[in-house]
Protein backbone atom coordinates (compact mmCIF):
# COMPACT_ATOMS: atom_id res chain seq x y z
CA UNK A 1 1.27 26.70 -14.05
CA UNK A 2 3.84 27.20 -16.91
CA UNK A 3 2.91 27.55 -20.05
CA UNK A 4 3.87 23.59 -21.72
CA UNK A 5 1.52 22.23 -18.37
CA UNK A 6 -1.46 24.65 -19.57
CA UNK A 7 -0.79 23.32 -22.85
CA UNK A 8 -0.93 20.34 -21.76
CA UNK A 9 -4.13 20.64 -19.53
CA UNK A 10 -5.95 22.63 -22.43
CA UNK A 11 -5.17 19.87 -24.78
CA UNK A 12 -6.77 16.92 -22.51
CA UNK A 13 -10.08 19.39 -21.54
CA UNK A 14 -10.50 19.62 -25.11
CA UNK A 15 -11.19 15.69 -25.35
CA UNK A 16 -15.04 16.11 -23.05
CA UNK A 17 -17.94 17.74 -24.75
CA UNK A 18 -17.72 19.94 -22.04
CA UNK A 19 -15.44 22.56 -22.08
CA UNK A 20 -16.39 26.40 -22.17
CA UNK A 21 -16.47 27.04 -18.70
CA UNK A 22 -13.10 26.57 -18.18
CA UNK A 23 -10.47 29.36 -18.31
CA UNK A 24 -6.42 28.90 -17.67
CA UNK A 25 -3.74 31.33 -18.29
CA UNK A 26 0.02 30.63 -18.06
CA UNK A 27 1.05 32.32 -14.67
CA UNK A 28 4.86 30.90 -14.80
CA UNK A 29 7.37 31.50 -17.26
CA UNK A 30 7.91 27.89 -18.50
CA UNK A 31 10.90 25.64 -19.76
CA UNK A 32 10.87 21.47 -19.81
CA UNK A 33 8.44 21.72 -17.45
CA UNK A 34 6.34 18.20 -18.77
CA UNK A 35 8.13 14.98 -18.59
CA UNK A 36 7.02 11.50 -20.10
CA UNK A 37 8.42 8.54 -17.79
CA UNK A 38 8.16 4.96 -19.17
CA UNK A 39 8.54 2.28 -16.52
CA UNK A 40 8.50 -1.25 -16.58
CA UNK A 41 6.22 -1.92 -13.24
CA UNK A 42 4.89 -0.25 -10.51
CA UNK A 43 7.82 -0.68 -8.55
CA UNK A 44 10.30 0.98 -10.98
CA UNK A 45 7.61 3.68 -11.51
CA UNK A 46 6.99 4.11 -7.36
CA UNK A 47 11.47 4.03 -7.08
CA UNK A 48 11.32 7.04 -9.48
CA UNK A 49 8.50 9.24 -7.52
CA UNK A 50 10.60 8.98 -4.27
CA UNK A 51 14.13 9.53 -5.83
CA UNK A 52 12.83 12.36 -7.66
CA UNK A 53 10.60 13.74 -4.57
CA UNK A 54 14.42 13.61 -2.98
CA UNK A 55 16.03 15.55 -5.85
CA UNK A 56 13.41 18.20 -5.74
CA UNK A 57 13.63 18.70 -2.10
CA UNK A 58 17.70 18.47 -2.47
CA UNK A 59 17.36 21.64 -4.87
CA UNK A 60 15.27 23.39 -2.16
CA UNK A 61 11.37 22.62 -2.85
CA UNK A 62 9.79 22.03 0.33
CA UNK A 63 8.75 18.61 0.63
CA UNK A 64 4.96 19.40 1.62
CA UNK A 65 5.03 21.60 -2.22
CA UNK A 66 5.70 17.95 -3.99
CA UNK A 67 2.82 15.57 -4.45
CA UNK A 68 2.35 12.24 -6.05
CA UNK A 69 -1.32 11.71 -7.42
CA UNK A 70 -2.62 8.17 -8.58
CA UNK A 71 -6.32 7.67 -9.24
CA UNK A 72 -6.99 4.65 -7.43
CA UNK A 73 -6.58 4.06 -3.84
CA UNK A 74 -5.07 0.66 -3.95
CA UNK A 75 -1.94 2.52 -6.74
CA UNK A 76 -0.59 4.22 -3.10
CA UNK A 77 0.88 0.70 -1.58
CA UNK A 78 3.92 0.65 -3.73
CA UNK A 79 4.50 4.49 -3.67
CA UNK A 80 4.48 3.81 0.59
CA UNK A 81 7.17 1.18 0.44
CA UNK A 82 9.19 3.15 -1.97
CA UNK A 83 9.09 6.29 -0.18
CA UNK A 84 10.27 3.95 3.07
CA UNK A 85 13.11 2.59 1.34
CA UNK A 86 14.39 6.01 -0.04
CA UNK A 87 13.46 7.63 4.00
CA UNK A 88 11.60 10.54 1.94
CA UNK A 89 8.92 11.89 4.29
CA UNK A 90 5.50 11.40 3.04
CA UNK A 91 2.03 11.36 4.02
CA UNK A 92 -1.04 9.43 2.87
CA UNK A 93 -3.98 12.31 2.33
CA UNK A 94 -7.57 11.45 2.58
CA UNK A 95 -7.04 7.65 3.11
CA UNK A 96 -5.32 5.07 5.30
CA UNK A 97 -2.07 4.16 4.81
CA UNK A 98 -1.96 0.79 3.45
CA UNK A 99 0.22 -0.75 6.26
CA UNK A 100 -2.02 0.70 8.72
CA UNK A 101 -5.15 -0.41 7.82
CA UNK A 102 -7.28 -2.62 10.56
CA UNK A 103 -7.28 -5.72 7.21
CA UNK A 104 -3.86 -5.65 7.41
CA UNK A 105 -2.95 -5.17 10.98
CA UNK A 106 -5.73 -7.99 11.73
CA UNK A 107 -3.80 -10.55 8.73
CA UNK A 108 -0.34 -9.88 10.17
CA UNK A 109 -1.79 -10.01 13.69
CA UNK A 110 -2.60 -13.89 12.97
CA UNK A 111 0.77 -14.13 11.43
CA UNK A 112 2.02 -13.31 14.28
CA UNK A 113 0.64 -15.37 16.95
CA UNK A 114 1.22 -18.40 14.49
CA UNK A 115 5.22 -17.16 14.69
CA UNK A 116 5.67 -16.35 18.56
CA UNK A 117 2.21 -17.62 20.70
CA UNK A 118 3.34 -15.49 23.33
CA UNK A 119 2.65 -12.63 21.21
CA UNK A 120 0.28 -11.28 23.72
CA UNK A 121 -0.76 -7.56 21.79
CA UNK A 122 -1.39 -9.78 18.73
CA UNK A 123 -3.42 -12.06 20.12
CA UNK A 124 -5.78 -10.24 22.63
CA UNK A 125 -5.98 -8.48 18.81
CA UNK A 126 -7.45 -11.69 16.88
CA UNK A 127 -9.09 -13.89 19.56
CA UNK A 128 -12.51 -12.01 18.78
CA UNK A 129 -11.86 -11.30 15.41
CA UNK A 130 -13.38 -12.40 12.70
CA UNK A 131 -16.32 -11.84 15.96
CA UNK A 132 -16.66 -14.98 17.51
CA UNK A 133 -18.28 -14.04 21.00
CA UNK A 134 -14.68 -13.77 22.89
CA UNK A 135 -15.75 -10.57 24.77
CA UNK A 136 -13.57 -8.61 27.29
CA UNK A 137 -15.59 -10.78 30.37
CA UNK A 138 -14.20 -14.06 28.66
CA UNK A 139 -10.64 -12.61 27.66
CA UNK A 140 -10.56 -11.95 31.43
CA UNK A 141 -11.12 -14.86 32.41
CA UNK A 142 -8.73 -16.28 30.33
CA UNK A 143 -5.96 -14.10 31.74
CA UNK A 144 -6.59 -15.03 35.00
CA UNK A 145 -6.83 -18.98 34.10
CA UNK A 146 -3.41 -18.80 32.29
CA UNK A 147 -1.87 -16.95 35.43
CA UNK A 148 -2.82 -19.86 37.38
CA UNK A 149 -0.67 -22.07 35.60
CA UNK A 150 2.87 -23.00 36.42
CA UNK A 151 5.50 -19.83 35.92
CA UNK A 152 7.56 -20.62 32.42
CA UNK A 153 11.32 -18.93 32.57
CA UNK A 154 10.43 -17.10 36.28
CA UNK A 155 7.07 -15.07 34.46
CA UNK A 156 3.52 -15.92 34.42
CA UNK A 157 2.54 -17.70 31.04
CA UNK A 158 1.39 -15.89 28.04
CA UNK A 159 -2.45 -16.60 27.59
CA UNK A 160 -1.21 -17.67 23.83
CA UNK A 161 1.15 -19.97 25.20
CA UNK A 162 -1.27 -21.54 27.37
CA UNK A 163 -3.93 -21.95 24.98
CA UNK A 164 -1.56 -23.19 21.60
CA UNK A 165 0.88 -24.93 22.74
CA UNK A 166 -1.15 -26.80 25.79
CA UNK A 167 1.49 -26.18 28.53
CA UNK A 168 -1.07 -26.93 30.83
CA UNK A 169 -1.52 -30.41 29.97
CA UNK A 170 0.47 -33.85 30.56
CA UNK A 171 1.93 -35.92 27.72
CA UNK A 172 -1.03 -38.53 28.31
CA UNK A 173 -3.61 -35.69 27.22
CA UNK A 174 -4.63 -35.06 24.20
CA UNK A 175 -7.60 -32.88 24.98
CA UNK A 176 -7.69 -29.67 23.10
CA UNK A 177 -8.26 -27.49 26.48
CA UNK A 178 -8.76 -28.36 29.97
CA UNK A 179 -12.47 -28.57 31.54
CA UNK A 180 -14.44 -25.76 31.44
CA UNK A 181 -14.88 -25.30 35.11
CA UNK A 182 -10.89 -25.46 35.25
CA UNK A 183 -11.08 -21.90 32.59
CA UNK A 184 -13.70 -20.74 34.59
CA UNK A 185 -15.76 -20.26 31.32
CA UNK A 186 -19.43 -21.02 30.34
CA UNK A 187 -20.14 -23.22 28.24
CA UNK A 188 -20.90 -20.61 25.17
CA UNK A 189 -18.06 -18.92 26.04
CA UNK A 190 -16.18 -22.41 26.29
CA UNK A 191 -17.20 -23.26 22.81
CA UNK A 192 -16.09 -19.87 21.18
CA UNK A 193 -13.08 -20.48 22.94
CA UNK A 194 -12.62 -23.77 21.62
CA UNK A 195 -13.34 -23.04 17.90
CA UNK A 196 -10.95 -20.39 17.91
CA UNK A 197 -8.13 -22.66 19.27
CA UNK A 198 -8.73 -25.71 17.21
CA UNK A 199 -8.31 -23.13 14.08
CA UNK A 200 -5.05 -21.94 15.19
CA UNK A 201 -3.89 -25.38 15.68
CA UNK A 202 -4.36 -26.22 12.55
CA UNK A 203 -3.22 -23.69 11.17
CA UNK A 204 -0.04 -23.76 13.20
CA UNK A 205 0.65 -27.50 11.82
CA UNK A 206 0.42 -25.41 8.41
CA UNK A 207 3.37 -23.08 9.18
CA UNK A 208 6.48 -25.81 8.41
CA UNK A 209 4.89 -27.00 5.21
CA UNK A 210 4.07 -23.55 3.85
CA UNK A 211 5.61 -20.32 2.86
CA UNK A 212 4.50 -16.92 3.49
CA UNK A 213 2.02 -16.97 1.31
CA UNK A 214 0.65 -20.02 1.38
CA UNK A 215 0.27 -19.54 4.89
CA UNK A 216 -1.09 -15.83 4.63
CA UNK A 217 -3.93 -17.40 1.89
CA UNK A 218 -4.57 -20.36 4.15
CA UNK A 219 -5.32 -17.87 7.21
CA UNK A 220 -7.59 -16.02 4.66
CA UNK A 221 -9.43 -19.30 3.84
CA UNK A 222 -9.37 -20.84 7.66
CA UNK A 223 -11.29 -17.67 9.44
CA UNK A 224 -13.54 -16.56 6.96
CA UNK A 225 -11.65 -13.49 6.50
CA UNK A 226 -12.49 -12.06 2.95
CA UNK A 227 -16.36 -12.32 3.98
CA UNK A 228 -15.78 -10.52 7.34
CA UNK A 229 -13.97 -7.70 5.65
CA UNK A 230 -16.82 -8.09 2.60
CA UNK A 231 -18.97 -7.58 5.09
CA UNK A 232 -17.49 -3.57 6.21
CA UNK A 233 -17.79 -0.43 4.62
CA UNK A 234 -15.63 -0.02 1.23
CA UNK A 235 -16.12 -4.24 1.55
CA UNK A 236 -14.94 -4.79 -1.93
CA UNK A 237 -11.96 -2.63 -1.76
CA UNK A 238 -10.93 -4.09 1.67
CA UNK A 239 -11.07 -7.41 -0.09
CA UNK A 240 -8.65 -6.23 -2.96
CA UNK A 241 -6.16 -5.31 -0.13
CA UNK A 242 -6.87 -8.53 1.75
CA UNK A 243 -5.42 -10.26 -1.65
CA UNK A 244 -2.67 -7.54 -1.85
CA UNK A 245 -1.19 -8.72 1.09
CA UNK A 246 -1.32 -12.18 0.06
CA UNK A 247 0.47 -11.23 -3.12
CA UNK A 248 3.18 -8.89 -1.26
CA UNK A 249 3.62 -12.40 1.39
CA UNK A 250 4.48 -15.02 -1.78
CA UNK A 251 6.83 -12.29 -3.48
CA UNK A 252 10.07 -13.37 -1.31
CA UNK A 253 11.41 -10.06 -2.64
CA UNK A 254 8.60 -7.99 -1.40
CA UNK A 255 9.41 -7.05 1.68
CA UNK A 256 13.35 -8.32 2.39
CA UNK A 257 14.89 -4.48 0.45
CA UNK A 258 14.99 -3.29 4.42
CA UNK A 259 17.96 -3.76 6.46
CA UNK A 260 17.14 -3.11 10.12
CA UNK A 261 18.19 0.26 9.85
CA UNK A 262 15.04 1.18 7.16
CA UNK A 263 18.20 1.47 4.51
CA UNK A 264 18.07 -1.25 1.46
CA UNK A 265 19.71 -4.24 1.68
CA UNK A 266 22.23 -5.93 -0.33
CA UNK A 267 21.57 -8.55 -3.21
CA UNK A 268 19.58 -8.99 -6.05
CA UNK A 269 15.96 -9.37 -5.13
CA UNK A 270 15.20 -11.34 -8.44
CA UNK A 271 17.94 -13.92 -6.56
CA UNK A 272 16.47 -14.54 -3.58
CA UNK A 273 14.63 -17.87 -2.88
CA UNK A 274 11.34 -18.37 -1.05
CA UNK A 275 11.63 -19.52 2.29
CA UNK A 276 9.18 -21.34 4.11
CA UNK A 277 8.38 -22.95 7.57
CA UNK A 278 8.70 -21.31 10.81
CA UNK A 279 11.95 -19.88 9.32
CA UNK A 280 10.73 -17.98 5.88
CA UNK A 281 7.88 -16.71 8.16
CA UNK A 282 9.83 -14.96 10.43
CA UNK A 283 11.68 -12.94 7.64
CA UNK A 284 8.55 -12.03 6.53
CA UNK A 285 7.29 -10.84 9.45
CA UNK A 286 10.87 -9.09 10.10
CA UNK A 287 10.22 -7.26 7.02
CA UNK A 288 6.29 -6.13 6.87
CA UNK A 289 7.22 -5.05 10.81
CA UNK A 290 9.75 -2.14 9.24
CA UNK A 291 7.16 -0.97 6.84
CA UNK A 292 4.41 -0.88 9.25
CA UNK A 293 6.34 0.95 11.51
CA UNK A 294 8.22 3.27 9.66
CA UNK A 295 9.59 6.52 10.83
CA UNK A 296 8.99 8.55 7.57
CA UNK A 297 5.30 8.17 7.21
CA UNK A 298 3.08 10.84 8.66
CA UNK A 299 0.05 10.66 10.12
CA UNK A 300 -0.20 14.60 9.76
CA UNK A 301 -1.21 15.86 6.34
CA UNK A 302 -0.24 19.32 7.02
CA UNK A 303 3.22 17.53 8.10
CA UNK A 304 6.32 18.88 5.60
CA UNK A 305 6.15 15.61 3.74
CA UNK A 306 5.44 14.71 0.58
CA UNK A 307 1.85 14.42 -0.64
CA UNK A 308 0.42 11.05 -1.56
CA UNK A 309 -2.98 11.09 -2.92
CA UNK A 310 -5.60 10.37 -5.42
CA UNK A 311 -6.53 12.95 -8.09
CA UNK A 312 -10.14 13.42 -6.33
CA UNK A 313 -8.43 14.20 -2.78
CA UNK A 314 -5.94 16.52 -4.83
CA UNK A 315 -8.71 19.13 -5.77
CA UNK A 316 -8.39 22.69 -4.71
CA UNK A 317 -4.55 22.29 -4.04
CA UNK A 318 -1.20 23.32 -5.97
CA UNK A 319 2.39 22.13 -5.55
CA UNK A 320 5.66 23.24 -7.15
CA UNK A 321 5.86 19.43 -8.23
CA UNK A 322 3.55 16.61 -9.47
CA UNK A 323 4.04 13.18 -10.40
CA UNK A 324 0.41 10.91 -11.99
CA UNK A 325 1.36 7.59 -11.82
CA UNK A 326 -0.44 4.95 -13.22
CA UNK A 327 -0.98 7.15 -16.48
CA UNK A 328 -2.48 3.81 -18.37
CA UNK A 329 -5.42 3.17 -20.12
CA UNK A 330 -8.31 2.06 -17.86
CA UNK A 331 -6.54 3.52 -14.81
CA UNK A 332 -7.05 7.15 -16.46
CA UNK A 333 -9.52 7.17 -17.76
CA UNK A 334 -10.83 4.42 -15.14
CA UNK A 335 -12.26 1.71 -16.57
CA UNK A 336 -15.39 -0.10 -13.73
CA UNK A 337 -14.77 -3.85 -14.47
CA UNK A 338 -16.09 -4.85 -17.94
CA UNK A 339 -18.33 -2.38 -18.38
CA UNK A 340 -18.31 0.14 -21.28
CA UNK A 341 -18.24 3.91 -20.06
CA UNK A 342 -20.87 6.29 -21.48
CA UNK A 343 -20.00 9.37 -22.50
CA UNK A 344 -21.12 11.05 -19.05
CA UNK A 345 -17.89 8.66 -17.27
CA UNK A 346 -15.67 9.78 -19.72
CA UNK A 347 -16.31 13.38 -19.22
CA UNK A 348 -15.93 13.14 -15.53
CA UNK A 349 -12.26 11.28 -16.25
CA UNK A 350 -11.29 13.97 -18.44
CA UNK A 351 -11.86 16.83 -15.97
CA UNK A 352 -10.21 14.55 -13.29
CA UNK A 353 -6.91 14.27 -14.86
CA UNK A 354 -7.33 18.83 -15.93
CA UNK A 355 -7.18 18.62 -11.96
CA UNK A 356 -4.20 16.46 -11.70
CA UNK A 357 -2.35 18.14 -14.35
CA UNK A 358 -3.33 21.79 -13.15
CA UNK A 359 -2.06 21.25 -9.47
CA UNK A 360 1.72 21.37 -10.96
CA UNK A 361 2.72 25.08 -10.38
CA UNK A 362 6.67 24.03 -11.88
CA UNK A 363 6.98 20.87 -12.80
CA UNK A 364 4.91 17.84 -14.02
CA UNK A 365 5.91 14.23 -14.45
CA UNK A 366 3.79 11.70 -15.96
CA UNK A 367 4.26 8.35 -15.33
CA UNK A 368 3.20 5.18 -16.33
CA UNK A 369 4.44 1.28 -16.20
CA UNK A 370 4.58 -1.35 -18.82
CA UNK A 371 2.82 -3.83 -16.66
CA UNK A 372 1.81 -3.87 -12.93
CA UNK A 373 0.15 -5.88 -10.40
CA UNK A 374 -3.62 -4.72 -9.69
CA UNK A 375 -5.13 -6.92 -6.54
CA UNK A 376 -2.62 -9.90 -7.20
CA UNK A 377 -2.30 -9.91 -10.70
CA UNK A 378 -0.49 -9.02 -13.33
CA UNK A 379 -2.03 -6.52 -15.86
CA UNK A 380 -0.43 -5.38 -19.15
CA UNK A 381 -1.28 -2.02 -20.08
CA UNK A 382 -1.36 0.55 -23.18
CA UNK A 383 -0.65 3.90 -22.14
CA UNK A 384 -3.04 6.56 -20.99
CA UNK A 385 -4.49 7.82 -24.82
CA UNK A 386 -3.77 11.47 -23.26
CA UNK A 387 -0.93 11.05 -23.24
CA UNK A 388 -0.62 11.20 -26.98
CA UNK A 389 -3.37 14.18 -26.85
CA UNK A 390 -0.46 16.15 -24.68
CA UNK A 391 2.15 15.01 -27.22
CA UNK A 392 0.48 16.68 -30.32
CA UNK A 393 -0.27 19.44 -28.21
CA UNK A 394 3.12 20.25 -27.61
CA UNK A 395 4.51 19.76 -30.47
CA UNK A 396 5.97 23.10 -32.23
CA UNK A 397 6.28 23.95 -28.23
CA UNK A 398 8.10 21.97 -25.15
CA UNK A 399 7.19 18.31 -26.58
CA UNK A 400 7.35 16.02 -23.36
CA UNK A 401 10.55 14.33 -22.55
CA UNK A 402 9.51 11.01 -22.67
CA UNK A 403 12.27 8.10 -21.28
CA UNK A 404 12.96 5.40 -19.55
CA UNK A 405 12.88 5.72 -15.73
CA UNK A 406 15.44 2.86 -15.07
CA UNK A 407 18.12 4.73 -17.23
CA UNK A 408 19.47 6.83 -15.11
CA UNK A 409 18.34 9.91 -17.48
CA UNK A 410 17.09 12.60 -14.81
CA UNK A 411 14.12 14.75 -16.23
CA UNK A 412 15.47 17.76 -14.48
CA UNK A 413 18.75 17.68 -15.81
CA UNK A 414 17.89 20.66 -17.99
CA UNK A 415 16.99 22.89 -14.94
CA UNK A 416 19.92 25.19 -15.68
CA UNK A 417 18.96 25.71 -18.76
CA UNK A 418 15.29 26.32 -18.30
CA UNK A 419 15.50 30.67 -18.49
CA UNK A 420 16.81 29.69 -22.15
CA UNK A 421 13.48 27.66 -23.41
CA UNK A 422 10.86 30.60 -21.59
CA UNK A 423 7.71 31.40 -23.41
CA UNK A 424 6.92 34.58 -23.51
């Protein structure tokens, strides 16, 4: 790295106990090479990562030599959408994208179905899941059952139609599903069947009364959702996305910044009013549907994209740039609920953020937010005290720039004159 970023990463080792076996040498001649960027959420902080990501690449850094490091998994959701919005190319390394993860796909699956019932894909998805002993034999014989029944608009009907809106019954019925021997179904299978029908009912009367995430949160509650995911490996931190996308489905600004097209849309966000019923549903939907299908994410890490990661998945590499978000106290160092950390933790933390800090070959943007929203709520935070260890470090040398992200103030601005400021 240049020499302000070994500075910088000599000044934070110097905080654990532990520090002799570490050796770094400036390798770069180096100018304003650290950079200080206030934010007031995660949004604003995740809108400056991509547009400067672009920038970089725009002055001719490769975009698989650019990587944004966070030390959390769940810090990467917001970085995703932003990168969408901007069309950077990016990839998620060592993890699952958020908007690709079975929790999610499974949530907006239900969403779905509740939306259109003759959502076919989404349901064959969510009849057996939460598992409720609707196995392939009895999905079968559901097919062929609804294929039996009179032809809706010239085609066969949709097993969801069949079973949710009860096209195969007369108005004089009010049975929730014809006779077993009718379905051709046992009667375990007939009772599985039945549970998971009477739910969706239910929970379709819910749709016109509720908004997105009222609904999403209602689904949640109705199948037993967070204990089923609980219940998985990484349960906990399946949960906190579980509650993410509840969060992301009552924001009505969340997801509506995509036109069609993948380009932003028009209007103030802060503007825009929560819709509800069938209608505010389907803009949701519209809107999740472009992120989870969107055309800049990679699913190869060796991809020329830019590098989303955690600091742990970040070890052994180098880029020209790096951006730490999330450079607050208790996200680095980490903070593990209430508990204190010994002096053992805090160690480990220090020599976690050396790593981040000493993957920068060029450049190196910290980052932090005033305030940002951690599994559905909203947490104030102090920043990250290295950040003041790398101010006094660099003071007499390159002090970091630090500024306000939503000014318009560009940290590389003083590329050109970057041969002036070389150490020597």
């Amino acid at each position: 790295g240049t020499a302000p970023i070994v500075r910088a990463a000599k000044a934070v080792i110097g905080e654990s106990r532990d520090r002799s076996p570490l050796e770094l040498d400036a390798v770069r001649p180096g100018g304003k090479d650290v950079a200080v960027v206030a934010t007031e959420d995660e949004i604003e902080e995740a809108d400056f990562a991509a547009r400067e990501a672009a920038r970089a690449a725009r002055s001719g850094v490769p975009l698989k030599d650019i990587a944004v490091l966070y030390r959390t998994h769940s810090q990467s959701r917001p970085l995703e959408e932003a990168f969408i919005r901007a069309g950077v190319p990016h990839v998620v390394v060592g993890d699952t994208a958020f908007y690709t993860r079975k929790e999610i796909k499974d949530l907006v699956a239900y969403l779905r179905v509740l939306f259109n019932s003759r959502d076919t894909v989404s349901l064959q998805r969510i009849i057996n899941t939460p598992p409720r002993k609707i196995g392939p034999g009895t999905l079968e014989k559901l097919e062929a059952w609804a294929a039996g029944l009179p032809w809706v608009d010239g085609m066969p009907q949709p097993l969801g139609m069949a079973l949710l809106d009860r096209t195969w019954s007369t108005p004089d019925q009010d049975d929730l599903l014809p006779p077993a021997a009718d379905m051709g179904l046992g009667a375990g299978a007939y009772k599985a069947v039945s549970g998971f029908v009477s739910v969706m009912r239910e929970l379709g009367e819910a749709v016109e009364v509720s908004d997105p995430g009222a609904l999403t949160e209602e689904v949640v509650r109705a199948i037993g959702f967070e204990e089923y995911v609980a219940d998985m490996e990484n349960g906990d931190e399946r949960v906190g996305y579980v509650k993410e996308l509840v969060s992301i489905a009552s924001d009505p600004s969340a997801v509506e910044s995509l036109d069609s097209d993948g380009t932003e849309a028009g209007g103030n966000p802060a503007t825009k009013k929560k819709s509800s019923g069938h209608e505010g549903l389907g803009e949701f939907l519209e809107g999740i549907s472009l992120l989870m299908s969107a055309e800049t994410r990679s699913e190869d890490e060796g991809a020329d994209a830019v590098k989303l990661m955690t600091l742990h998945a970040a070890k052994g590499l180098e880029f020209d740039t790096v951006l730490i978000t999330g450079c607050e106290d208790e996200l680095i160092p980490f903070k593990r609920g209430d508990a204190s950390s010994d002096a053992a933790e805090h160690d480990e933390e220090v020599r976690l953020f050396y790593v981040g800090l000493t993957r920068a070959k060029r450049k190196l943007f910290l980052c932090r937010a005033f305030k940002r929203q951690r599994f559905g709520r909203t947490v104030y935070a102090d920043p990250s005290p290295f950040l003041e260890v790398i101010r006094e470090s660099l003071v007499g040398g390159k002090p970091p720039q630090a500024r306000r992200a939503g000014m318009g103030i560009n940290p590389s601005d003083d590329d050109a004159n970057d041969d002036d400021d070389d150490d020597d």
